[in-house]
PDB file of N, CA and C in Angstrom:
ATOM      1  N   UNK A   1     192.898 129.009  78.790  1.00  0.00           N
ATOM      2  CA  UNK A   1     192.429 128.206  79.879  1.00  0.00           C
ATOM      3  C   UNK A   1     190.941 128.459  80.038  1.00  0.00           C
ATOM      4  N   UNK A   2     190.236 127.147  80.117  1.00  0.00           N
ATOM      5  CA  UNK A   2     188.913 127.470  80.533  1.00  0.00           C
ATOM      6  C   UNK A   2     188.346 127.680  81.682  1.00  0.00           C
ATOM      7  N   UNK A   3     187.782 129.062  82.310  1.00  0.00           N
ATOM      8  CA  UNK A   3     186.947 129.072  83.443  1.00  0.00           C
ATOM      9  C   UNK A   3     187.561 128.783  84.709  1.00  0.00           C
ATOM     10  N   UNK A   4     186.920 127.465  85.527  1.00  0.00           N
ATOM     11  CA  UNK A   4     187.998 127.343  86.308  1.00  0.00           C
ATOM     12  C   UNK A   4     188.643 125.853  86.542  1.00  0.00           C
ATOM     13  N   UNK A   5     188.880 125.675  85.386  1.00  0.00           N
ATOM     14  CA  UNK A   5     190.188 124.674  85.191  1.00  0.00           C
ATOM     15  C   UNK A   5     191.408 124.634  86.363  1.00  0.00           C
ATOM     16  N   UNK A   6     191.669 123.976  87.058  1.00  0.00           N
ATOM     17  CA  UNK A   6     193.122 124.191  87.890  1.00  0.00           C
ATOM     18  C   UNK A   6     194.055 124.659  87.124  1.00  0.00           C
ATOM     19  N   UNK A   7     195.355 125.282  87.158  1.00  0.00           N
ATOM     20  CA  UNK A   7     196.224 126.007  86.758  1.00  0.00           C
ATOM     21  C   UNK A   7     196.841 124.963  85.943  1.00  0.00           C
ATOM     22  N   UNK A   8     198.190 125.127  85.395  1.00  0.00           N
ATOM     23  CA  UNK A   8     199.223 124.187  84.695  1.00  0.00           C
ATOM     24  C   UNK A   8     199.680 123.239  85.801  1.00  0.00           C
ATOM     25  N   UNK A   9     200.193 124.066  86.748  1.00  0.00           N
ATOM     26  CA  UNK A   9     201.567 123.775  87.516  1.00  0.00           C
ATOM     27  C   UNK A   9     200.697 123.021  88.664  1.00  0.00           C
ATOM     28  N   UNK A  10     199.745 123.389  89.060  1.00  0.00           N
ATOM     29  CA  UNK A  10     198.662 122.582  90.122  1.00  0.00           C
ATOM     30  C   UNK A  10     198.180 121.525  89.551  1.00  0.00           C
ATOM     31  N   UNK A  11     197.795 121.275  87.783  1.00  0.00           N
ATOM     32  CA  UNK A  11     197.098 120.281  87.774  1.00  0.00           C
ATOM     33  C   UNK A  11     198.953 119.433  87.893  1.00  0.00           C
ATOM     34  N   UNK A  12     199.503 120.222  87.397  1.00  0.00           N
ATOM     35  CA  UNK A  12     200.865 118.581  88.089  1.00  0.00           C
ATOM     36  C   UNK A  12     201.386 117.952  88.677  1.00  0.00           C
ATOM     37  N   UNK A  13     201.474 118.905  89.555  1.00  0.00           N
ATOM     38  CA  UNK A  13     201.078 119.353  91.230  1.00  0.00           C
ATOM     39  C   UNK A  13     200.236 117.749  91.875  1.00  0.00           C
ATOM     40  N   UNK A  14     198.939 117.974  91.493  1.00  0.00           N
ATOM     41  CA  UNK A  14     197.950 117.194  91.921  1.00  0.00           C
ATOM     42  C   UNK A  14     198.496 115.765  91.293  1.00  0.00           C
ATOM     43  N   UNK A  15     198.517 115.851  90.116  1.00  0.00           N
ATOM     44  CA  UNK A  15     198.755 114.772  89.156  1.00  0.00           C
ATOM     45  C   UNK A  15     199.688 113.786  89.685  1.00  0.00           C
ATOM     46  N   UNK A  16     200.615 114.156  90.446  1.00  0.00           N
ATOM     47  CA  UNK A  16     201.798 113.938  90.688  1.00  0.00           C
ATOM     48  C   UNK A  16     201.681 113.361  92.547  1.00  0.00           C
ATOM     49  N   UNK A  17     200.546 113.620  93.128  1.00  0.00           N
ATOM     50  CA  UNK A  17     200.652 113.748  94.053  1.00  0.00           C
ATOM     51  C   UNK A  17     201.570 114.360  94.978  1.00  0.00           C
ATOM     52  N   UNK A  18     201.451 115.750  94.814  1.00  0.00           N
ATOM     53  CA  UNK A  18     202.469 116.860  95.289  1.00  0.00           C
ATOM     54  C   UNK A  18     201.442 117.421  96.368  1.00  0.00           C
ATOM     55  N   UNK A  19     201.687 117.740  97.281  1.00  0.00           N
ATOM     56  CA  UNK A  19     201.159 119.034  97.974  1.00  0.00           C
ATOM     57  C   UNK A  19     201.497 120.276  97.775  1.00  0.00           C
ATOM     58  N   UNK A  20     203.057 120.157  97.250  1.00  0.00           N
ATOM     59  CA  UNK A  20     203.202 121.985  97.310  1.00  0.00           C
ATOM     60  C   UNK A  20     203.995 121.886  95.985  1.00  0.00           C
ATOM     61  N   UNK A  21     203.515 123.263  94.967  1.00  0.00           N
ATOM     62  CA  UNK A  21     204.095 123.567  93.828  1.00  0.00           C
ATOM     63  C   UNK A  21     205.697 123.272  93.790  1.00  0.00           C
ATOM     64  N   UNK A  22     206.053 124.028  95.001  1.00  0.00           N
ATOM     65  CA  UNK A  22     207.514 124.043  94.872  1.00  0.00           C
ATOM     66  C   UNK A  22     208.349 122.024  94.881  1.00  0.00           C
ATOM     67  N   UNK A  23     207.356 121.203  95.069  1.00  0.00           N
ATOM     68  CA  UNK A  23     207.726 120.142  94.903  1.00  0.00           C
ATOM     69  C   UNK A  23     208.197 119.590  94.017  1.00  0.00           C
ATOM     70  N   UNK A  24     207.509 120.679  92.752  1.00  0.00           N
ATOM     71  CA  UNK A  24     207.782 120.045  91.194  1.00  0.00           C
ATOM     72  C   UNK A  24     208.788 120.005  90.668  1.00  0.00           C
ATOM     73  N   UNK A  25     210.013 120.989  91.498  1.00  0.00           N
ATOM     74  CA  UNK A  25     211.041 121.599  91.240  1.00  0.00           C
ATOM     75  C   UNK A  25     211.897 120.479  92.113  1.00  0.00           C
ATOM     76  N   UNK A  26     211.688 120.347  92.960  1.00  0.00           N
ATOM     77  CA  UNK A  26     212.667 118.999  93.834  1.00  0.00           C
ATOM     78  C   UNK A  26     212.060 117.775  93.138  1.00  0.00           C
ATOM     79  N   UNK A  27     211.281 117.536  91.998  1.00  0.00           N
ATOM     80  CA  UNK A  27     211.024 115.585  92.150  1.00  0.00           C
ATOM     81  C   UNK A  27     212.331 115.299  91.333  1.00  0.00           C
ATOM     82  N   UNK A  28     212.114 114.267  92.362  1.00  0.00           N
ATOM     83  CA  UNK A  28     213.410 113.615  91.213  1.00  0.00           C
ATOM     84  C   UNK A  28     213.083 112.299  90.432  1.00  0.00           C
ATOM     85  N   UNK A  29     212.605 112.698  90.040  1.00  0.00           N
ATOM     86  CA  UNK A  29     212.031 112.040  88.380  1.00  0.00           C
ATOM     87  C   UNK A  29     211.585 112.706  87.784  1.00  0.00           C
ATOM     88  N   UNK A  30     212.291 113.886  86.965  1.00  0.00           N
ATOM     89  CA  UNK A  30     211.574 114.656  85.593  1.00  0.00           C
ATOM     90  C   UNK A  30     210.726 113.617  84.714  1.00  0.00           C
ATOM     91  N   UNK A  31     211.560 112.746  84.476  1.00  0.00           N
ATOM     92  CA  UNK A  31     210.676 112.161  83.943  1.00  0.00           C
ATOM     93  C   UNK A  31     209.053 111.765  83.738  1.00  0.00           C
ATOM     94  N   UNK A  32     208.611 111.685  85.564  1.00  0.00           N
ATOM     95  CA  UNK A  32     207.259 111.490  85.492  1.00  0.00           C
ATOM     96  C   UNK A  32     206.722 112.977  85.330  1.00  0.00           C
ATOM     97  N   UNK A  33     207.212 114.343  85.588  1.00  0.00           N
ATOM     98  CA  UNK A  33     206.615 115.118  85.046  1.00  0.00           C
ATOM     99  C   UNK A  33     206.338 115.679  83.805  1.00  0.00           C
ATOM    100  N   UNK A  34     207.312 114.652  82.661  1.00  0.00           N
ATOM    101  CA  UNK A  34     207.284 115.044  81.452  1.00  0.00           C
ATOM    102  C   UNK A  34     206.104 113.893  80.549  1.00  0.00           C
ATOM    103  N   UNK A  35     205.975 112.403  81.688  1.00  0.00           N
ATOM    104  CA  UNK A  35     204.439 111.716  81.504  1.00  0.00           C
ATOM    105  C   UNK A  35     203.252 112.699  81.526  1.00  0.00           C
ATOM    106  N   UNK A  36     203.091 113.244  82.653  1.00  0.00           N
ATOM    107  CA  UNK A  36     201.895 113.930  82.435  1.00  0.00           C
ATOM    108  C   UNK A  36     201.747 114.983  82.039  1.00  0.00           C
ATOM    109  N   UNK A  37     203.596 116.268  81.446  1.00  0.00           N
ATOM    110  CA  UNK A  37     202.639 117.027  80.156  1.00  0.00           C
ATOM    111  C   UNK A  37     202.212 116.005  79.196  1.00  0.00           C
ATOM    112  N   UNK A  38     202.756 114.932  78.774  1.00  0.00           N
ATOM    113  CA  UNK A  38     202.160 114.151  77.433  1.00  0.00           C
ATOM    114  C   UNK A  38     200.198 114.061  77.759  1.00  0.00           C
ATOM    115  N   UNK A  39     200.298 114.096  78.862  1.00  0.00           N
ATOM    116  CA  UNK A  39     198.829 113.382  78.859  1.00  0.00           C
ATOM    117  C   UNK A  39     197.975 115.040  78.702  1.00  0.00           C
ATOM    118  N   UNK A  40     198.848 116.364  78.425  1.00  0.00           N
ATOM    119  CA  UNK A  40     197.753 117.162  78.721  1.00  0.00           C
ATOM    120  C   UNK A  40     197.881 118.132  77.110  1.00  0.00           C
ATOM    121  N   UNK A  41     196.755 118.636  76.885  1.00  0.00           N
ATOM    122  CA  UNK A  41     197.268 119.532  75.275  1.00  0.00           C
ATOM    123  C   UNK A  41     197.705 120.677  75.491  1.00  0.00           C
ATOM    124  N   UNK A  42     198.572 120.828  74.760  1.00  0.00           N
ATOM    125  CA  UNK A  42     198.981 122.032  74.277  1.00  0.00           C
ATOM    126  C   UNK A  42     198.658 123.463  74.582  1.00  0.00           C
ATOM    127  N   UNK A  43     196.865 123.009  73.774  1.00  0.00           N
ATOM    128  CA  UNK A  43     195.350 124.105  73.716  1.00  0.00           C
ATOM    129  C   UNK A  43     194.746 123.975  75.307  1.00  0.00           C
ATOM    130  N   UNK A  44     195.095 123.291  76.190  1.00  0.00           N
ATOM    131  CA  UNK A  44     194.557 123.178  77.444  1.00  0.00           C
ATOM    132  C   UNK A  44     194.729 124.320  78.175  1.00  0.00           C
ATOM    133  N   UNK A  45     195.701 125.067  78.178  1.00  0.00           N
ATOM    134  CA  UNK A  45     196.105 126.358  78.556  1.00  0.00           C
ATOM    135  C   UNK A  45     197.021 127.684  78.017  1.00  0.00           C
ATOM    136  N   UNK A  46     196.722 128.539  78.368  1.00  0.00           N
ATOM    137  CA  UNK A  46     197.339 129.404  77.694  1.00  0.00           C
ATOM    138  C   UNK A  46     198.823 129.508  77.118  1.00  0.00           C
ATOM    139  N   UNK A  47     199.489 130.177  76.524  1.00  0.00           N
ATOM    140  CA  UNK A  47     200.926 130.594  76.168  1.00  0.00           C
ATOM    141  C   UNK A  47     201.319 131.433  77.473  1.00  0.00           C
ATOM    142  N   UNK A  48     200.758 132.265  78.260  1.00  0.00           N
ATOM    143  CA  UNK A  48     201.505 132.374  79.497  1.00  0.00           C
ATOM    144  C   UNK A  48     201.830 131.405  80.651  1.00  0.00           C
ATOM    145  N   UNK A  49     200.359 130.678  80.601  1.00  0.00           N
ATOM    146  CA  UNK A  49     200.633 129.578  81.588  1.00  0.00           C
ATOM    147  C   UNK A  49     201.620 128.585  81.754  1.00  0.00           C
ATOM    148  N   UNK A  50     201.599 128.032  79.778  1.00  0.00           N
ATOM    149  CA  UNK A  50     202.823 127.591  79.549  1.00  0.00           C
ATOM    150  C   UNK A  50     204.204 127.933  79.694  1.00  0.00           C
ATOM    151  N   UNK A  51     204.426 128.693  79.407  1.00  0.00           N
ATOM    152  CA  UNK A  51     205.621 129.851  79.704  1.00  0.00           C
ATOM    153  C   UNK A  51     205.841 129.566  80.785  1.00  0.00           C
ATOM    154  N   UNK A  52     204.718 130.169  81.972  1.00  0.00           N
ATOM    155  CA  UNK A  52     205.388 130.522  83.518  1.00  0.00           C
ATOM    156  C   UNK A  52     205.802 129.210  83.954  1.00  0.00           C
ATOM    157  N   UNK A  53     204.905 128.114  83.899  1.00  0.00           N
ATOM    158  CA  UNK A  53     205.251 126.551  83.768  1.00  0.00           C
ATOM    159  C   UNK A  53     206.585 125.943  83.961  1.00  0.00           C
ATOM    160  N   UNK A  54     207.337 126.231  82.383  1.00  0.00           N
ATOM    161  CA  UNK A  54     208.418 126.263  81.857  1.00  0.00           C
ATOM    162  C   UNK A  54     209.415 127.169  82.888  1.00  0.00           C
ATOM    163  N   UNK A  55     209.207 128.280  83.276  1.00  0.00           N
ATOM    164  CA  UNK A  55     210.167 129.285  83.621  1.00  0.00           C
ATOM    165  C   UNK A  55     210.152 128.849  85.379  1.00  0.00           C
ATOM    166  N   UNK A  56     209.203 128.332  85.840  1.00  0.00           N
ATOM    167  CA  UNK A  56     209.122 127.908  87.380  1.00  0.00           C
ATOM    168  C   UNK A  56     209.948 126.768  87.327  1.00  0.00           C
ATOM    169  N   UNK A  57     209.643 125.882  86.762  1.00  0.00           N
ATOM    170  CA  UNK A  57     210.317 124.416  86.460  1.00  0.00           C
ATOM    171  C   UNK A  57     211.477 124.602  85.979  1.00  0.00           C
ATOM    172  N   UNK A  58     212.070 125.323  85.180  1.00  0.00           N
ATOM    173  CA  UNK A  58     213.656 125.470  84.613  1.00  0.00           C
ATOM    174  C   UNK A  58     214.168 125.778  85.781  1.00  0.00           C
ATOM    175  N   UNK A  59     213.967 126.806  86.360  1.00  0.00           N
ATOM    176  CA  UNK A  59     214.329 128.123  86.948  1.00  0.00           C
ATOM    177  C   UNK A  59     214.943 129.527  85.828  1.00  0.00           C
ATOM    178  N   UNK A  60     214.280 129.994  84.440  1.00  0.00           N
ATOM    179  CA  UNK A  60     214.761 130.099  83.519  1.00  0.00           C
ATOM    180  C   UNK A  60     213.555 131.402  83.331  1.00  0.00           C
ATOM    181  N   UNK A  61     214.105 132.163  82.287  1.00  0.00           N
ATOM    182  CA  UNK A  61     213.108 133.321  81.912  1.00  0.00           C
ATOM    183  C   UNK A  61     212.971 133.693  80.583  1.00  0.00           C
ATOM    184  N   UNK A  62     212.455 132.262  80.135  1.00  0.00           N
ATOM    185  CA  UNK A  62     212.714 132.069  78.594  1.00  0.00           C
ATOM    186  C   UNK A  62     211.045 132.702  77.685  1.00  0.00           C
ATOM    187  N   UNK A  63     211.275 132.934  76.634  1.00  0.00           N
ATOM    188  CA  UNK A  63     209.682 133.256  76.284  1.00  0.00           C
ATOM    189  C   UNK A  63     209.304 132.445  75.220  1.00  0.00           C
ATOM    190  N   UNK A  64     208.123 131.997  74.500  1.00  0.00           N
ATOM    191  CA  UNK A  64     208.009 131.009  73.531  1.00  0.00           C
ATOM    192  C   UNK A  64     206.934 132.066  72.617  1.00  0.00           C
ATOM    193  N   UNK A  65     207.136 131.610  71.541  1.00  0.00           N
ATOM    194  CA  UNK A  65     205.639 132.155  70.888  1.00  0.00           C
ATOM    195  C   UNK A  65     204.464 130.974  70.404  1.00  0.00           C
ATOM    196  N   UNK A  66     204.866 129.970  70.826  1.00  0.00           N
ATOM    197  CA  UNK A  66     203.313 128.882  70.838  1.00  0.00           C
ATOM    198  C   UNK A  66     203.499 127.825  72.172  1.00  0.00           C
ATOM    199  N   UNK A  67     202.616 127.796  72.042  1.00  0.00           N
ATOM    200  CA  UNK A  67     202.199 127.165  73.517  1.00  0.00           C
ATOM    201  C   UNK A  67     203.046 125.416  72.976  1.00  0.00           C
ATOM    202  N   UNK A  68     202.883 125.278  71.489  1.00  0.00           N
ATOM    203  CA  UNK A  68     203.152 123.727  71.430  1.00  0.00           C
ATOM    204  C   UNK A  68     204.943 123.546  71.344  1.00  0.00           C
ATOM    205  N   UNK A  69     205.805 125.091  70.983  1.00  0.00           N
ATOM    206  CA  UNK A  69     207.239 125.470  71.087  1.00  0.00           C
ATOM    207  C   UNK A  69     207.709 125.369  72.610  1.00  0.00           C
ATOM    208  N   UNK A  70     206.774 126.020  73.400  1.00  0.00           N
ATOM    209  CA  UNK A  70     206.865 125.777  74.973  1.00  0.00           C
ATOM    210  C   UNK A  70     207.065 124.321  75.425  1.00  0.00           C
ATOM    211  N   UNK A  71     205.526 123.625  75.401  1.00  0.00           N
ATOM    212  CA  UNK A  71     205.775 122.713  75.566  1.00  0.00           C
ATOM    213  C   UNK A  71     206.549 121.482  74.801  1.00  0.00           C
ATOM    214  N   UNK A  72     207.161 121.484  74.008  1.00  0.00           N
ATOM    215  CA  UNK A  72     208.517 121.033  73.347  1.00  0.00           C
ATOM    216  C   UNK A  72     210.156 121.341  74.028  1.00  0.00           C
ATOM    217  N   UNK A  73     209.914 122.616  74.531  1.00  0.00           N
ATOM    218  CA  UNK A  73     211.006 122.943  74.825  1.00  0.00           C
ATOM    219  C   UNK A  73     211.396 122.125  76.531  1.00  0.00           C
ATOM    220  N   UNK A  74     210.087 122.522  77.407  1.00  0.00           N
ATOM    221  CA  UNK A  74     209.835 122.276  78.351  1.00  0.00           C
ATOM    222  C   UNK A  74     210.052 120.206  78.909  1.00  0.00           C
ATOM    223  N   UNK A  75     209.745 119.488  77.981  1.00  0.00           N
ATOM    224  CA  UNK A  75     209.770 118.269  78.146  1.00  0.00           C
ATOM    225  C   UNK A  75     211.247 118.026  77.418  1.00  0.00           C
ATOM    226  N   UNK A  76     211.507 118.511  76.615  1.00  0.00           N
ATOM    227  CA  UNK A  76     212.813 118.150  75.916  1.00  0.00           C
ATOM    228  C   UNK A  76     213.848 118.638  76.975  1.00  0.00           C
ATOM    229  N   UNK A  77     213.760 119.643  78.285  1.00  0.00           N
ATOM    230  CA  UNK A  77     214.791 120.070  78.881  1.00  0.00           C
ATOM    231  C   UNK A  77     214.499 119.306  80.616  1.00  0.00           C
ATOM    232  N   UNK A  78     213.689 118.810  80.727  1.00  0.00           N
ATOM    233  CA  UNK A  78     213.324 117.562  81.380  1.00  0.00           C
ATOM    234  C   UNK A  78     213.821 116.718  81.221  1.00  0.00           C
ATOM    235  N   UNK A  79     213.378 115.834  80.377  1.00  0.00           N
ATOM    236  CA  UNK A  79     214.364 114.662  80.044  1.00  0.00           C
ATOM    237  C   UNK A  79     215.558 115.060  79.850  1.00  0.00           C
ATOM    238  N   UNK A  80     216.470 116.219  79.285  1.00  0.00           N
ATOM    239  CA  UNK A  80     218.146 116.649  79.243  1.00  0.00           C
ATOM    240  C   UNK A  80     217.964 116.361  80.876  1.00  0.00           C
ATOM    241  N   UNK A  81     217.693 116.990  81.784  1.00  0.00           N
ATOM    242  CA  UNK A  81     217.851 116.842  83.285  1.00  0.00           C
ATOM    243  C   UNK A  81     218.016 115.462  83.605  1.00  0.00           C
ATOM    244  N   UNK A  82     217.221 114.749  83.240  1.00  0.00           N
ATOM    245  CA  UNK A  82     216.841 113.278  83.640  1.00  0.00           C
ATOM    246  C   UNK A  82     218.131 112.612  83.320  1.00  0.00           C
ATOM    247  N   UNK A  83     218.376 112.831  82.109  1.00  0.00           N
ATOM    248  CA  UNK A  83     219.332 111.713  81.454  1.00  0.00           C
ATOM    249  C   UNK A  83     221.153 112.535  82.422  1.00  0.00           C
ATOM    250  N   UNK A  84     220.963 113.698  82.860  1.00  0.00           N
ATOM    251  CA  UNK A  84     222.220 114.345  83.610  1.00  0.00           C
ATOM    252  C   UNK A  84     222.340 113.886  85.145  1.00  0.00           C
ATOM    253  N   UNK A  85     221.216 113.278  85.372  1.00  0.00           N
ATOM    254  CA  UNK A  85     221.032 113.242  87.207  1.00  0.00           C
ATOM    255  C   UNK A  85     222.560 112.047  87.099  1.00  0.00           C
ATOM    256  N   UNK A  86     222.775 111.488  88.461  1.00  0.00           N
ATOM    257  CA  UNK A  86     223.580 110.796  88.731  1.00  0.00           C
ATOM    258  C   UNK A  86     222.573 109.628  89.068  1.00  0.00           C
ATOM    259  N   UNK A  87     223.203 108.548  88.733  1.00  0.00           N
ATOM    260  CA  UNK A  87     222.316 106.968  89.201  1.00  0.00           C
ATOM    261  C   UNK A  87     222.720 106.545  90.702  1.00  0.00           C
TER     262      UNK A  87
END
């Protein structure tokens, strides 16, 4: 992460028009949170950031060894959510 970049979970946060982190965890549309990891890289932030990201948003205490395995895992278990919700 560079300098002072907003965090992972804040820039989605923001992105998303959230006020509070813990929102990210109640939207109900994974989906739009799995739009705007697409819109962000990989290299944008660290392998912990990613991680904690992943592990706030699952509720899960999983570990990755690349930031681009993270975020794979992370949008792929998003959309599993999405496609499980009830209509």
């Amino acid at each position: 992460m560079h300098g002072k970049q907003m965090g992972l979970l804040e820039q989605l946060a923001n992105r998303m028009g959230l006020l509070y982190l813990s929102d990210l965890r109640l939207a109900r549309h994974p989906i739009a949170i799995v739009r705007q990891l697409d819109m962000l890289g990989e290299n944008d932030y660290t392998l912990l950031e990613w991680t904690e990201a992943a592990n706030y948003l699952l509720n899960t205490h999983d570990s990755f060894s690349s930031c681009a395995e993270c975020r794979l895992y992370l949008s792929d278990a998003l959309l599993l959510a999405n496609q499980d919700k009830p209509e």
